[in-house]
C-alpha atoms as a PDB file:
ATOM      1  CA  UNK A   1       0.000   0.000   0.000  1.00  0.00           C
ATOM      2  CA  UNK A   2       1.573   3.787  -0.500  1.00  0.00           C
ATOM      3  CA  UNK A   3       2.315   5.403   1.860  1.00  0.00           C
ATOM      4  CA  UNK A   4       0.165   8.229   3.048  1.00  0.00           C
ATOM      5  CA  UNK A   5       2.143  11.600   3.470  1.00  0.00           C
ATOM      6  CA  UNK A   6      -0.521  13.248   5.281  1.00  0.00           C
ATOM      7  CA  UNK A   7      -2.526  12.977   8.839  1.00  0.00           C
ATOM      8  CA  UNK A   8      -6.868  13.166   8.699  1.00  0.00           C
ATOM      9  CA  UNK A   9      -8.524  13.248  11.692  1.00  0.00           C
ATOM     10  CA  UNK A  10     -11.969  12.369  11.655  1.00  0.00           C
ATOM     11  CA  UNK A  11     -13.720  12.814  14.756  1.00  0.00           C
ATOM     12  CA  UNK A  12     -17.399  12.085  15.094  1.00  0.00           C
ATOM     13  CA  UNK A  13     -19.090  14.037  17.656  1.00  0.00           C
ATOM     14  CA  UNK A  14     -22.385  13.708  19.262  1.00  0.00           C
ATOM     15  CA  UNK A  15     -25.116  16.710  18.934  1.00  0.00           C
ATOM     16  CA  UNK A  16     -25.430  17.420  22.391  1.00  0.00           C
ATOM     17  CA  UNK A  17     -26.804  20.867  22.131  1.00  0.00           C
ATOM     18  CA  UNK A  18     -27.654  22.898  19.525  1.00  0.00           C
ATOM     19  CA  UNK A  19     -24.493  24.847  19.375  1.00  0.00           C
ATOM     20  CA  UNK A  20     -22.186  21.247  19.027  1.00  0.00           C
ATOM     21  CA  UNK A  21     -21.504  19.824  15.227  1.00  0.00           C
ATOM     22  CA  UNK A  22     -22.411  16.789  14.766  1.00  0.00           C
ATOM     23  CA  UNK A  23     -19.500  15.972  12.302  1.00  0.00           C
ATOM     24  CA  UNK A  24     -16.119  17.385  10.922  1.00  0.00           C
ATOM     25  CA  UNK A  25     -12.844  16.445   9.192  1.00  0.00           C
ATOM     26  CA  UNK A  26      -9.358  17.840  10.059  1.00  0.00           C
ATOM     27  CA  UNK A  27      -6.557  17.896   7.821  1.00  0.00           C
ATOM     28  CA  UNK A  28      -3.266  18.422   9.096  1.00  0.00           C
ATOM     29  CA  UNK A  29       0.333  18.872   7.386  1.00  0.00           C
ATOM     30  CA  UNK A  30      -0.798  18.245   3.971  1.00  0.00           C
ATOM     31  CA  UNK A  31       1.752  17.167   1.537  1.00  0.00           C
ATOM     32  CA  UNK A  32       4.334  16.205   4.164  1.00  0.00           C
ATOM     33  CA  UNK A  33       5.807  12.786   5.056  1.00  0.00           C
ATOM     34  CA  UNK A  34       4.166  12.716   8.673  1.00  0.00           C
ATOM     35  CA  UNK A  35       2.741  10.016  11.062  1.00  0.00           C
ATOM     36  CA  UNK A  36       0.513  10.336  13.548  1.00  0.00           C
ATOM     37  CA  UNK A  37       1.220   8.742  16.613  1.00  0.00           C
ATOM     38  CA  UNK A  38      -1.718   8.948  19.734  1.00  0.00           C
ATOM     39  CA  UNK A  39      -4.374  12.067  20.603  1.00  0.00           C
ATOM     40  CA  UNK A  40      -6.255  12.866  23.653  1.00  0.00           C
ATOM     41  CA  UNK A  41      -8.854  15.226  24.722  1.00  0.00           C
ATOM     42  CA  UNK A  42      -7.716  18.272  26.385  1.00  0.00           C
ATOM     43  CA  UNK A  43      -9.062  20.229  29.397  1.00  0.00           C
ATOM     44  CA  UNK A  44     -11.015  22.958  27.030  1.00  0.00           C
ATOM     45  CA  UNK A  45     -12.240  20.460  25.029  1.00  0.00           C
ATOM     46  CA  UNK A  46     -10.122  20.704  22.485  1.00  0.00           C
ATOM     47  CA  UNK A  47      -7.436  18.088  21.393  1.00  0.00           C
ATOM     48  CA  UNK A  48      -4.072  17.440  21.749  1.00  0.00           C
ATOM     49  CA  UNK A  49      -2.269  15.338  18.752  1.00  0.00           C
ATOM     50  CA  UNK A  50       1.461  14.009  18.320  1.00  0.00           C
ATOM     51  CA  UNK A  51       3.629  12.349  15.437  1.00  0.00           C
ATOM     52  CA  UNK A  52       6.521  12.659  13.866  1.00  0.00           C
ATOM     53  CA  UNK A  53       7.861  14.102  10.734  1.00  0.00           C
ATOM     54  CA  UNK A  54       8.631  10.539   8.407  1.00  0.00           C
ATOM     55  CA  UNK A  55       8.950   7.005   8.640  1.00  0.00           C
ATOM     56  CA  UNK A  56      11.470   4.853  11.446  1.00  0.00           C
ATOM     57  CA  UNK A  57      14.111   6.826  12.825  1.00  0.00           C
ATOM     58  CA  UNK A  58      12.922  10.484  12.676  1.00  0.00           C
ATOM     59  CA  UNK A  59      15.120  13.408  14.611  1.00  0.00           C
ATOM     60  CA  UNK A  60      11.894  15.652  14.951  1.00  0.00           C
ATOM     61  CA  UNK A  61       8.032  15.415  16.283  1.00  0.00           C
ATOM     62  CA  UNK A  62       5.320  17.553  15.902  1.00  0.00           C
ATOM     63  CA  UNK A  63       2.553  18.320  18.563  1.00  0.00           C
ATOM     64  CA  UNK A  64      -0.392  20.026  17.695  1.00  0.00           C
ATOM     65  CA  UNK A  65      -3.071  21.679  19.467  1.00  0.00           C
ATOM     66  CA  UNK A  66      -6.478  22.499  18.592  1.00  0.00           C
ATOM     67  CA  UNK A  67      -9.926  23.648  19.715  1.00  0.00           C
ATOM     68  CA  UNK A  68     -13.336  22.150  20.263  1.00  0.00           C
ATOM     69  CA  UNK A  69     -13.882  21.837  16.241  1.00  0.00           C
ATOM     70  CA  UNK A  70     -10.127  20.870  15.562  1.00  0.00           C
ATOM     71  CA  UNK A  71      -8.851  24.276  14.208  1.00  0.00           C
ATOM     72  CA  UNK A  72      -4.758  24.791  14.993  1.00  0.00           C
ATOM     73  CA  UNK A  73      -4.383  27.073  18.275  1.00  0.00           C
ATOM     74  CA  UNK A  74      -0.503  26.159  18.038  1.00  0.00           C
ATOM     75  CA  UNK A  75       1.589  23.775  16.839  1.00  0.00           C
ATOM     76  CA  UNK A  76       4.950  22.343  18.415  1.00  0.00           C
ATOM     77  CA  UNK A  77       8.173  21.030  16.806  1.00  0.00           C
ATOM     78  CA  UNK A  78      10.309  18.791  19.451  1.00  0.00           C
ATOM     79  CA  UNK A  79      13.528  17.237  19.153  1.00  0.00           C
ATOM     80  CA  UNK A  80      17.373  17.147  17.896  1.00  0.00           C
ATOM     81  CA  UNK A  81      19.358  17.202  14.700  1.00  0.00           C
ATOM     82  CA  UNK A  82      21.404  15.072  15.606  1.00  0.00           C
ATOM     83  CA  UNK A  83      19.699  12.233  18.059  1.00  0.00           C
ATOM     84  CA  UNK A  84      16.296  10.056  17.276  1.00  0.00           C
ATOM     85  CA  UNK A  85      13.146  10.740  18.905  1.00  0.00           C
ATOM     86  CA  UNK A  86       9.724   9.474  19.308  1.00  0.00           C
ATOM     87  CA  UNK A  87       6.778   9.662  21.752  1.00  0.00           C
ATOM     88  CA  UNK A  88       4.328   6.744  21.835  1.00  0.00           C
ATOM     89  CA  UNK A  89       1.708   8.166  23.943  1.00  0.00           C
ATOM     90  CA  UNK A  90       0.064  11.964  25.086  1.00  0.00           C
ATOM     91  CA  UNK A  91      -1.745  12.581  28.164  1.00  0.00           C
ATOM     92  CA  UNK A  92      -3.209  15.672  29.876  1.00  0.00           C
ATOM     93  CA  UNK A  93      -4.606  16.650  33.307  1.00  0.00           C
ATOM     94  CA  UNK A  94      -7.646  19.402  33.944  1.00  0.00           C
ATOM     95  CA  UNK A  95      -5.316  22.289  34.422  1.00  0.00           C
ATOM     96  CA  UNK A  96      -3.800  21.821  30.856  1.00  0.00           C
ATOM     97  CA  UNK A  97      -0.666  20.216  31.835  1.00  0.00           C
ATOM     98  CA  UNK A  98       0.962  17.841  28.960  1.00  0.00           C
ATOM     99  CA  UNK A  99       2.810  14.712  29.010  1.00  0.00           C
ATOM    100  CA  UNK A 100       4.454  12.963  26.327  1.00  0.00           C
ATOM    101  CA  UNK A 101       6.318   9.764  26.567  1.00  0.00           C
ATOM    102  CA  UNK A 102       8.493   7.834  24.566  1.00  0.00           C
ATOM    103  CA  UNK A 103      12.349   7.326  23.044  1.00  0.00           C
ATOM    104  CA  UNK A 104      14.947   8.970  22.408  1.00  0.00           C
ATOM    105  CA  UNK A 105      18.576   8.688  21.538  1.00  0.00           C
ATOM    106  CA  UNK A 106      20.094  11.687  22.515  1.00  0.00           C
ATOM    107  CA  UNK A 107      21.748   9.442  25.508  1.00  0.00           C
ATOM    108  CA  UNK A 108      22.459   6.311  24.468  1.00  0.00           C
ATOM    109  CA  UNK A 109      22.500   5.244  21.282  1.00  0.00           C
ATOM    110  CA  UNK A 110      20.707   2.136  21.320  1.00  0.00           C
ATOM    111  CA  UNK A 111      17.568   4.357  22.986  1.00  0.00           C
ATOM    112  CA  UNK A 112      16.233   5.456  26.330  1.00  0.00           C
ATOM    113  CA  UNK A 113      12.705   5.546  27.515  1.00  0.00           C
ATOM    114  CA  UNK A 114      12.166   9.905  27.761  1.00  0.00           C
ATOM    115  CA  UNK A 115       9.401  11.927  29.704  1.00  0.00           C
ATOM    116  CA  UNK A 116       8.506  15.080  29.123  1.00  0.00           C
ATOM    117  CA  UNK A 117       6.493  17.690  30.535  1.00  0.00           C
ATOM    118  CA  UNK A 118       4.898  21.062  28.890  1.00  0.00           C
ATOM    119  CA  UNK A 119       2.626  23.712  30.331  1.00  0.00           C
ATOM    120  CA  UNK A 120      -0.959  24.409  28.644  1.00  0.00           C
ATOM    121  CA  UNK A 121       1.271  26.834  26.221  1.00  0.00           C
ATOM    122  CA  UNK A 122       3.452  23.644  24.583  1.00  0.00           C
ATOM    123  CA  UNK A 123       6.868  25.098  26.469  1.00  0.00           C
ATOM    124  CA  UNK A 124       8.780  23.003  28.090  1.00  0.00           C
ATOM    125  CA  UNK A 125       8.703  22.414  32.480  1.00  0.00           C
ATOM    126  CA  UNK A 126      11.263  19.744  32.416  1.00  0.00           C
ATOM    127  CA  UNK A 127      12.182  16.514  30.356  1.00  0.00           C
ATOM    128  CA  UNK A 128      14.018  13.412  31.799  1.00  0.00           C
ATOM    129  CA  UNK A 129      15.187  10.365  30.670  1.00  0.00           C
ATOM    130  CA  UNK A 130      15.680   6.537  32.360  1.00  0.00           C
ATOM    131  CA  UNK A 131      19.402   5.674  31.196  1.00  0.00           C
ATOM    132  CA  UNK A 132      20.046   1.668  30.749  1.00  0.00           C
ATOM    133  CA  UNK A 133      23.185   1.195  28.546  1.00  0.00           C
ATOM    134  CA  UNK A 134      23.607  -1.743  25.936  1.00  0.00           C
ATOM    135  CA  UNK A 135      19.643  -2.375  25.300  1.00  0.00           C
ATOM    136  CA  UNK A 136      16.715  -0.699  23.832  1.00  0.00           C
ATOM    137  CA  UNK A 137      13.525   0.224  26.342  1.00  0.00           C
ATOM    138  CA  UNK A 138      10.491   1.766  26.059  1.00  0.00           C
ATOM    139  CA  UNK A 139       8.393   4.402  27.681  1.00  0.00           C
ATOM    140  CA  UNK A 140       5.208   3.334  26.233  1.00  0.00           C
ATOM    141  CA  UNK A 141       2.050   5.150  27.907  1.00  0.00           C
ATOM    142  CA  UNK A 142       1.591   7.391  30.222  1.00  0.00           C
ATOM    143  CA  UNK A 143      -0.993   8.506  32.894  1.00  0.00           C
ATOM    144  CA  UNK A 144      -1.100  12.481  33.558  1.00  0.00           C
ATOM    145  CA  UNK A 145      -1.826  13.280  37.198  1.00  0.00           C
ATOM    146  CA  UNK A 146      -3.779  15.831  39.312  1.00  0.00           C
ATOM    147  CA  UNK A 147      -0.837  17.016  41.368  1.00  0.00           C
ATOM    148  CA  UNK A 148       1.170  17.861  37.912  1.00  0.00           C
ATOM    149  CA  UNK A 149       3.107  14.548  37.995  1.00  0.00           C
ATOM    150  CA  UNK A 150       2.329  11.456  36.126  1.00  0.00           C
ATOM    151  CA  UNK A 151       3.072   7.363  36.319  1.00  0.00           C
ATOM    152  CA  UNK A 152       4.846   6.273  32.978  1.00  0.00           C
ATOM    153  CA  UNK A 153       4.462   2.632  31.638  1.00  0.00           C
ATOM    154  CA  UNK A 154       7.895   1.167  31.201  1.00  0.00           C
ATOM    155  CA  UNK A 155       9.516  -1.725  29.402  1.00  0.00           C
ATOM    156  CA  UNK A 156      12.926  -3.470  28.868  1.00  0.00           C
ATOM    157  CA  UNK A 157      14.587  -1.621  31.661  1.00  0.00           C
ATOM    158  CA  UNK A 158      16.381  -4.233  33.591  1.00  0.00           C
ATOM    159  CA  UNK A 159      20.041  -3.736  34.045  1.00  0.00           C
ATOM    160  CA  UNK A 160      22.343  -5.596  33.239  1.00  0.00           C
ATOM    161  CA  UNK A 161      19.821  -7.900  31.200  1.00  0.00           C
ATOM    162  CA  UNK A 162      16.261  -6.509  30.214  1.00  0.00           C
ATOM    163  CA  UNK A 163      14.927  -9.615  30.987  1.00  0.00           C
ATOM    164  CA  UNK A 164      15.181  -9.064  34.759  1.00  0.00           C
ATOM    165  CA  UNK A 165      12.282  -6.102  34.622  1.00  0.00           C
ATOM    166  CA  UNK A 166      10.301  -6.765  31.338  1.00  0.00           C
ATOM    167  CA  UNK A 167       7.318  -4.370  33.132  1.00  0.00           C
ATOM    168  CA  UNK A 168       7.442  -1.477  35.230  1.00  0.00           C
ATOM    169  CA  UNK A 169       6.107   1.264  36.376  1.00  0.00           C
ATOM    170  CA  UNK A 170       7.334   4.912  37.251  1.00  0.00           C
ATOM    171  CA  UNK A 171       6.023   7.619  39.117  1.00  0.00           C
ATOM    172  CA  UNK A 172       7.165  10.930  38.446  1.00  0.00           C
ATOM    173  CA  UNK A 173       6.260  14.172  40.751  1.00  0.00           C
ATOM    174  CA  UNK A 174       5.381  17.543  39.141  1.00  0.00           C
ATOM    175  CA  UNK A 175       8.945  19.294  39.361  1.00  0.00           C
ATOM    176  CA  UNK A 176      10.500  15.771  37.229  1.00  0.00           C
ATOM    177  CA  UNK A 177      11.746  13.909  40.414  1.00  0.00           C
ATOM    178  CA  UNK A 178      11.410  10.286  40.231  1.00  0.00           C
ATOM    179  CA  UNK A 179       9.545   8.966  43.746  1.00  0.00           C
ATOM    180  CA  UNK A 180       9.378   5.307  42.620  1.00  0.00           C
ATOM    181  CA  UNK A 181      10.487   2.634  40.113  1.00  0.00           C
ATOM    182  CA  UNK A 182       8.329  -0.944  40.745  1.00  0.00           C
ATOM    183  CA  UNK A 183       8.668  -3.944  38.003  1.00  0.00           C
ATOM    184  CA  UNK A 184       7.129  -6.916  38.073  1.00  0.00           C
ATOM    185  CA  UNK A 185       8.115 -10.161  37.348  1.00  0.00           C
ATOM    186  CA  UNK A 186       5.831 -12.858  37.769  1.00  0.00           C
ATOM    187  CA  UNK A 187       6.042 -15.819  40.070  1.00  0.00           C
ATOM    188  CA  UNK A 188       3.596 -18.032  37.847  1.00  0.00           C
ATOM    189  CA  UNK A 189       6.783 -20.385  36.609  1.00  0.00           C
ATOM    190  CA  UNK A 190       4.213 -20.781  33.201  1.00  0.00           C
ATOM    191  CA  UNK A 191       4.294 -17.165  32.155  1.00  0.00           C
ATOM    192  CA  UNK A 192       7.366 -16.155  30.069  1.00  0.00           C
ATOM    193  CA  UNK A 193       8.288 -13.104  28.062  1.00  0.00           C
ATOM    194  CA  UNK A 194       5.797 -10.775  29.431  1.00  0.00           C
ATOM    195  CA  UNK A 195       4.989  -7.540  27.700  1.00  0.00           C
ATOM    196  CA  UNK A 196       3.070  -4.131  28.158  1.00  0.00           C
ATOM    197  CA  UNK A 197       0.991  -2.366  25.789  1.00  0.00           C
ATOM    198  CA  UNK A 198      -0.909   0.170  27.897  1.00  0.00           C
ATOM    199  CA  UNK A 199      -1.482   1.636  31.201  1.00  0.00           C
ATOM    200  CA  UNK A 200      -5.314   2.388  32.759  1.00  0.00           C
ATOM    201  CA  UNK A 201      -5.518   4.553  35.610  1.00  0.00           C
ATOM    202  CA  UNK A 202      -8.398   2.968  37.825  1.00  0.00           C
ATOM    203  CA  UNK A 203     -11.286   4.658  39.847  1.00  0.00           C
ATOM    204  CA  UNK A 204      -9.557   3.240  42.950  1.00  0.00           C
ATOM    205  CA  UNK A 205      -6.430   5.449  41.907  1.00  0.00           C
ATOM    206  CA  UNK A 206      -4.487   2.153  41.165  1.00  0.00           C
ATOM    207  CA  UNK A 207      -3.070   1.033  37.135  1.00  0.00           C
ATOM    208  CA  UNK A 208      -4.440  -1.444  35.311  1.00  0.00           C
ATOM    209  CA  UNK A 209      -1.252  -2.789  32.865  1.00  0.00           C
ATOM    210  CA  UNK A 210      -2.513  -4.800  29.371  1.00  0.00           C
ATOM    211  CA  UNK A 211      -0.267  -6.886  27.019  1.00  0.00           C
ATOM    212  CA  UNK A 212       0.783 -10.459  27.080  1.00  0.00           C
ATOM    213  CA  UNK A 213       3.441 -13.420  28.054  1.00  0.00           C
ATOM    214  CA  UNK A 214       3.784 -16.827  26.843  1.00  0.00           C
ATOM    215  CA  UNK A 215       1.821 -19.114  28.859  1.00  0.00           C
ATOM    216  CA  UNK A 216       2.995 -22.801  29.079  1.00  0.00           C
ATOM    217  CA  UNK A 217       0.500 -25.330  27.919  1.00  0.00           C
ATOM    218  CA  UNK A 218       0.514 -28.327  30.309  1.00  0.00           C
ATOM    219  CA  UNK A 219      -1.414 -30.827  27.373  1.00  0.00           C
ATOM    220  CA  UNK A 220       0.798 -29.903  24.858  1.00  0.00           C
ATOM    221  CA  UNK A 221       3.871 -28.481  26.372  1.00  0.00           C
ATOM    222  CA  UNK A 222       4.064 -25.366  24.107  1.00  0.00           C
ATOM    223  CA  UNK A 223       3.751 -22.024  25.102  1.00  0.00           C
ATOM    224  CA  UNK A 224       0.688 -19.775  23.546  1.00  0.00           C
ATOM    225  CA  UNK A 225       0.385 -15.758  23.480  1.00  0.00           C
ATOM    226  CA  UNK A 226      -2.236 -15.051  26.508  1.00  0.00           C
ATOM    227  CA  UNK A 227      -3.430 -11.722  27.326  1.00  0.00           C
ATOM    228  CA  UNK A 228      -1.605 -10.506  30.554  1.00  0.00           C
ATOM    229  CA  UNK A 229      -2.944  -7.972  33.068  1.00  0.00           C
ATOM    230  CA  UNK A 230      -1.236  -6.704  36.057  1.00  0.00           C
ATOM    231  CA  UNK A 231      -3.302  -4.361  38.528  1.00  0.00           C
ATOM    232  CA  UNK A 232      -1.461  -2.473  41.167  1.00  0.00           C
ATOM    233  CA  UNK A 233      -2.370   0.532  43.877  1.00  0.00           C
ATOM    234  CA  UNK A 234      -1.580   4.305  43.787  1.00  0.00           C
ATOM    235  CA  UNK A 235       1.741   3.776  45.026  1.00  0.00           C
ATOM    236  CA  UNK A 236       2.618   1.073  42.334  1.00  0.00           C
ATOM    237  CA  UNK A 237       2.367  -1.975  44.620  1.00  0.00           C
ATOM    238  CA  UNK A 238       1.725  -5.708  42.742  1.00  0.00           C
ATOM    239  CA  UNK A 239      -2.232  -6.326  43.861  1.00  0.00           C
ATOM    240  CA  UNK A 240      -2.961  -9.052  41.205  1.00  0.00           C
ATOM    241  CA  UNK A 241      -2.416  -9.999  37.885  1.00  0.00           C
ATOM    242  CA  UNK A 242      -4.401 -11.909  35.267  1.00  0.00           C
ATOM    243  CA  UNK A 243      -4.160 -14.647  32.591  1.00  0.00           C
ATOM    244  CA  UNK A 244      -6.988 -14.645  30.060  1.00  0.00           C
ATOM    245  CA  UNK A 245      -7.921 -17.613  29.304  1.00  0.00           C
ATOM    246  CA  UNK A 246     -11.124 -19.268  27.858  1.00  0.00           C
ATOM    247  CA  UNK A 247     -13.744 -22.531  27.388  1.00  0.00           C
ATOM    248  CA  UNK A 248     -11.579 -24.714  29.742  1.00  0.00           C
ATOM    249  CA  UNK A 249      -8.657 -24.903  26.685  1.00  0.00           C
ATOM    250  CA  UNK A 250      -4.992 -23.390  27.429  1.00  0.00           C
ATOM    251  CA  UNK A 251      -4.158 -22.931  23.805  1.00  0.00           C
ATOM    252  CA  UNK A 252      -6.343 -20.196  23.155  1.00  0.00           C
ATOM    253  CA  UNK A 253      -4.538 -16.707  23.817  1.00  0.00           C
ATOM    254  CA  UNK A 254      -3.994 -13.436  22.163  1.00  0.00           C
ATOM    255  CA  UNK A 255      -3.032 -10.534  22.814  1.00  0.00           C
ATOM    256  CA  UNK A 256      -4.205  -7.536  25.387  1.00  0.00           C
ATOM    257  CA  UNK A 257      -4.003  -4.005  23.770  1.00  0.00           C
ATOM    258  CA  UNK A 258      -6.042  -1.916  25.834  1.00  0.00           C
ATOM    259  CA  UNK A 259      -8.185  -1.671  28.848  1.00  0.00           C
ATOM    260  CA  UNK A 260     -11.251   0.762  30.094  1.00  0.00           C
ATOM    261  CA  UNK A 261     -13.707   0.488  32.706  1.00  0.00           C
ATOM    262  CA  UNK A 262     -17.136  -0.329  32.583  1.00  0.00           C
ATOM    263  CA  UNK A 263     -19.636   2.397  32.878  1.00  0.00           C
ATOM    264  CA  UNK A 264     -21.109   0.851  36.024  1.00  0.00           C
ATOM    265  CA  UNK A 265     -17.060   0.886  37.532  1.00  0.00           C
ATOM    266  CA  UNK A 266     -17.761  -2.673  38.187  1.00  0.00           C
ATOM    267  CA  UNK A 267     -15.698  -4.099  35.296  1.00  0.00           C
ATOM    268  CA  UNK A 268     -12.897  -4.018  33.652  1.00  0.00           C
ATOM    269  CA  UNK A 269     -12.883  -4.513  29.711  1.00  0.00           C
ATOM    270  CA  UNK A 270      -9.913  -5.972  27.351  1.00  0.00           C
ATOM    271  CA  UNK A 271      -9.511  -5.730  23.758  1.00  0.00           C
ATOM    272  CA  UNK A 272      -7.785  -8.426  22.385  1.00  0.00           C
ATOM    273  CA  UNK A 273      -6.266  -9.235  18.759  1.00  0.00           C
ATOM    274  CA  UNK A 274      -5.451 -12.130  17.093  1.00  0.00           C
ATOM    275  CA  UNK A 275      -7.670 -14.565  19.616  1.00  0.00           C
ATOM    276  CA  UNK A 276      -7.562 -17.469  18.177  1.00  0.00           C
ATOM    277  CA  UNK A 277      -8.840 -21.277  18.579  1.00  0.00           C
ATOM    278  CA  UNK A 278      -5.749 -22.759  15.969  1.00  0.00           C
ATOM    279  CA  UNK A 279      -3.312 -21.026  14.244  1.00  0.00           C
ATOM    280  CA  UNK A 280      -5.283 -20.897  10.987  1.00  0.00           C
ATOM    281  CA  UNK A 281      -8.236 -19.070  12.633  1.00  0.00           C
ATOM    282  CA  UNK A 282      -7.719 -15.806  14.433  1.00  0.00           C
ATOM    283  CA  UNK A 283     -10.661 -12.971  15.027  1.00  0.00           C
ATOM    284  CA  UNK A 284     -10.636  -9.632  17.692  1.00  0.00           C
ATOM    285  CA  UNK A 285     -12.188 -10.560  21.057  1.00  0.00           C
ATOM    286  CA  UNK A 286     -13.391  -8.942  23.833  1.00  0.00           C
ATOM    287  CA  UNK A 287     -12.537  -9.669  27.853  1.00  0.00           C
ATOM    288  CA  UNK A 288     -14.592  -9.082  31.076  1.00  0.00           C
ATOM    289  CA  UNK A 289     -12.921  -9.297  34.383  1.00  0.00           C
ATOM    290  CA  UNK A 290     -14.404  -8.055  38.156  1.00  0.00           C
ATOM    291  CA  UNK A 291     -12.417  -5.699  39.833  1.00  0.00           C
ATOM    292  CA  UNK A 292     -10.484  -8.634  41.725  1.00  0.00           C
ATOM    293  CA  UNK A 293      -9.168 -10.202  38.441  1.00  0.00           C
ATOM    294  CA  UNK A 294     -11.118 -13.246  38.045  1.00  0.00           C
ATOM    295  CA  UNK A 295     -12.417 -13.641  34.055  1.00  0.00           C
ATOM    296  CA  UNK A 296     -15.732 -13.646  33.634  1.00  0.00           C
ATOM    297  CA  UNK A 297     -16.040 -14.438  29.977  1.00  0.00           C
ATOM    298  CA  UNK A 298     -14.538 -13.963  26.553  1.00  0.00           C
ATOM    299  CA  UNK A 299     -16.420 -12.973  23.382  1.00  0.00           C
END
């Protein structure tokens, strides 16, 4: 397929009110080799989008800001010449504060997770990064916070081996100070190359962590992709974690991309690609878990 050198946003919007459009399409850097990379809802109303300027290793991002009907109030260019950079995920708290998280190699060359904060105005507060020579690691999502600080979602940070923290979390206060680094490593001795896609910040003011592991198979001794959930408290401590499994068989898995809570806050929800009952048959599916963990069905 060609490549698209352009970013549309199409955003649907409900008719709330008279005075809300029901519809409208954005188009933004036409005729430019740009990629859009995660957008959020900002405290006016108004969004908040972030890419990058071309394909793989790019040395600039863009961040663009818009109002309620996705006209450009400003528009940010971040980064180096000389060092890559990326950021994965945006987030923003009531008072306009903006985090973006995501890679960089500006201090190692083989790539450090980076954090960054900006004020409602796009200008840089602070920016740090979490050094781990000879390996690459990821800041993946992040979670803004009331207080002006934020937990990031990190991955691949063990030291000397990634292997040893596969998962972790970090929480971050609002002047850039680090107050805690937890990783988790399961104890299940069937769970194997764990991984984290994205990071849920739960009514309880715990995370909720989605992605997957290999799960050993005790019928046919072969490990399957499960969806893998790890739920912790406000201060990053290991509450429980969760394999998905489904109809009594161990060899159907997939993989957990993102979680939300039910409407009712009694549930959690998991989206899940590539479930499949054989490896010639694999469709989207949908998880339900209580608050505690336990799966209450797969569809």
């Amino acid at each position: 397929m060609k490549i698209r050198y352009y970013i549309i946003i199409l955003l649907a919007i409900s008719a709330l009110s008279s005075y809300t459009q029901s519809r409208w399409v954005q188009e933004y850097f036409p005729g430019l080799n740009v990629v859009g990379k995660d957008f959020v809802e900002s405290y006016d109303k108004g969004y908040l989008l972030t890419g990058k300027f071309g394909q793989n290793y790019v040395h600039y991002n863009w961040l663009i800001k818009t109002d309620i009907n996705g006209q450009v109030l400003w528009y940010k260019t971040l980064g180096v010449q000389d060092s890559f950079i990326t950021f994965f995920s945006i987030d923003v708290n009531s008072v306009g504060n903006i985090f973006l998280a995501g890679n960089t190699s500006y201090f190692d060359s083989l790539n450090d997770p980076i954090v960054m904060k900006l004020n409602s105005c796009g200008e840089k507060e602070w920016c740090i990064d979490f050094n781990t020579p000879n390996h690459f690691d990821y800041a993946y999502t992040i979670v803004a916070l009331e207080d002006g600080g934020c937990v990031v979602l990190l991955r691949y940070t063990g030291v000397p081996s990634y292997q040893s923290d596969r998962i972790c979390l970090a929480r971050i206060d609002t002047e850039g100070k680090l107050l805690w680094k937890k990783c988790y490593n399961s104890l299940d001795t069937n769970i194997i190359n764990e991984d984290s896609w994205s990071l849920l910040f739960t009514p309880d003011y715990g995370f909720l962590i989605s992605g997957n592991c290999d799960y050993l198979d005790s019928v046919t001794n072969l490990y399957w992709v499960k969806p893998y959930l790890i739920k912790t408290d406000s201060s990053g401590n290991f509450e429980w974690e969760c394999v998905l499994h489904a109809y009594d068989s161990n060899y159907i898995g997939g993989q957990a991309n993102y979680s939300t809570m039910s409407p009712s806050g009694q549930f959690y929800y998991t989206s899940i690609s590539h479930w499949y009952y054989d490896p010639e048959l694999e469709r989207p599916a949908l998880g339900k878990m209580d608050l505690n963990g336990n799966v209450i069905g797969v569809y």
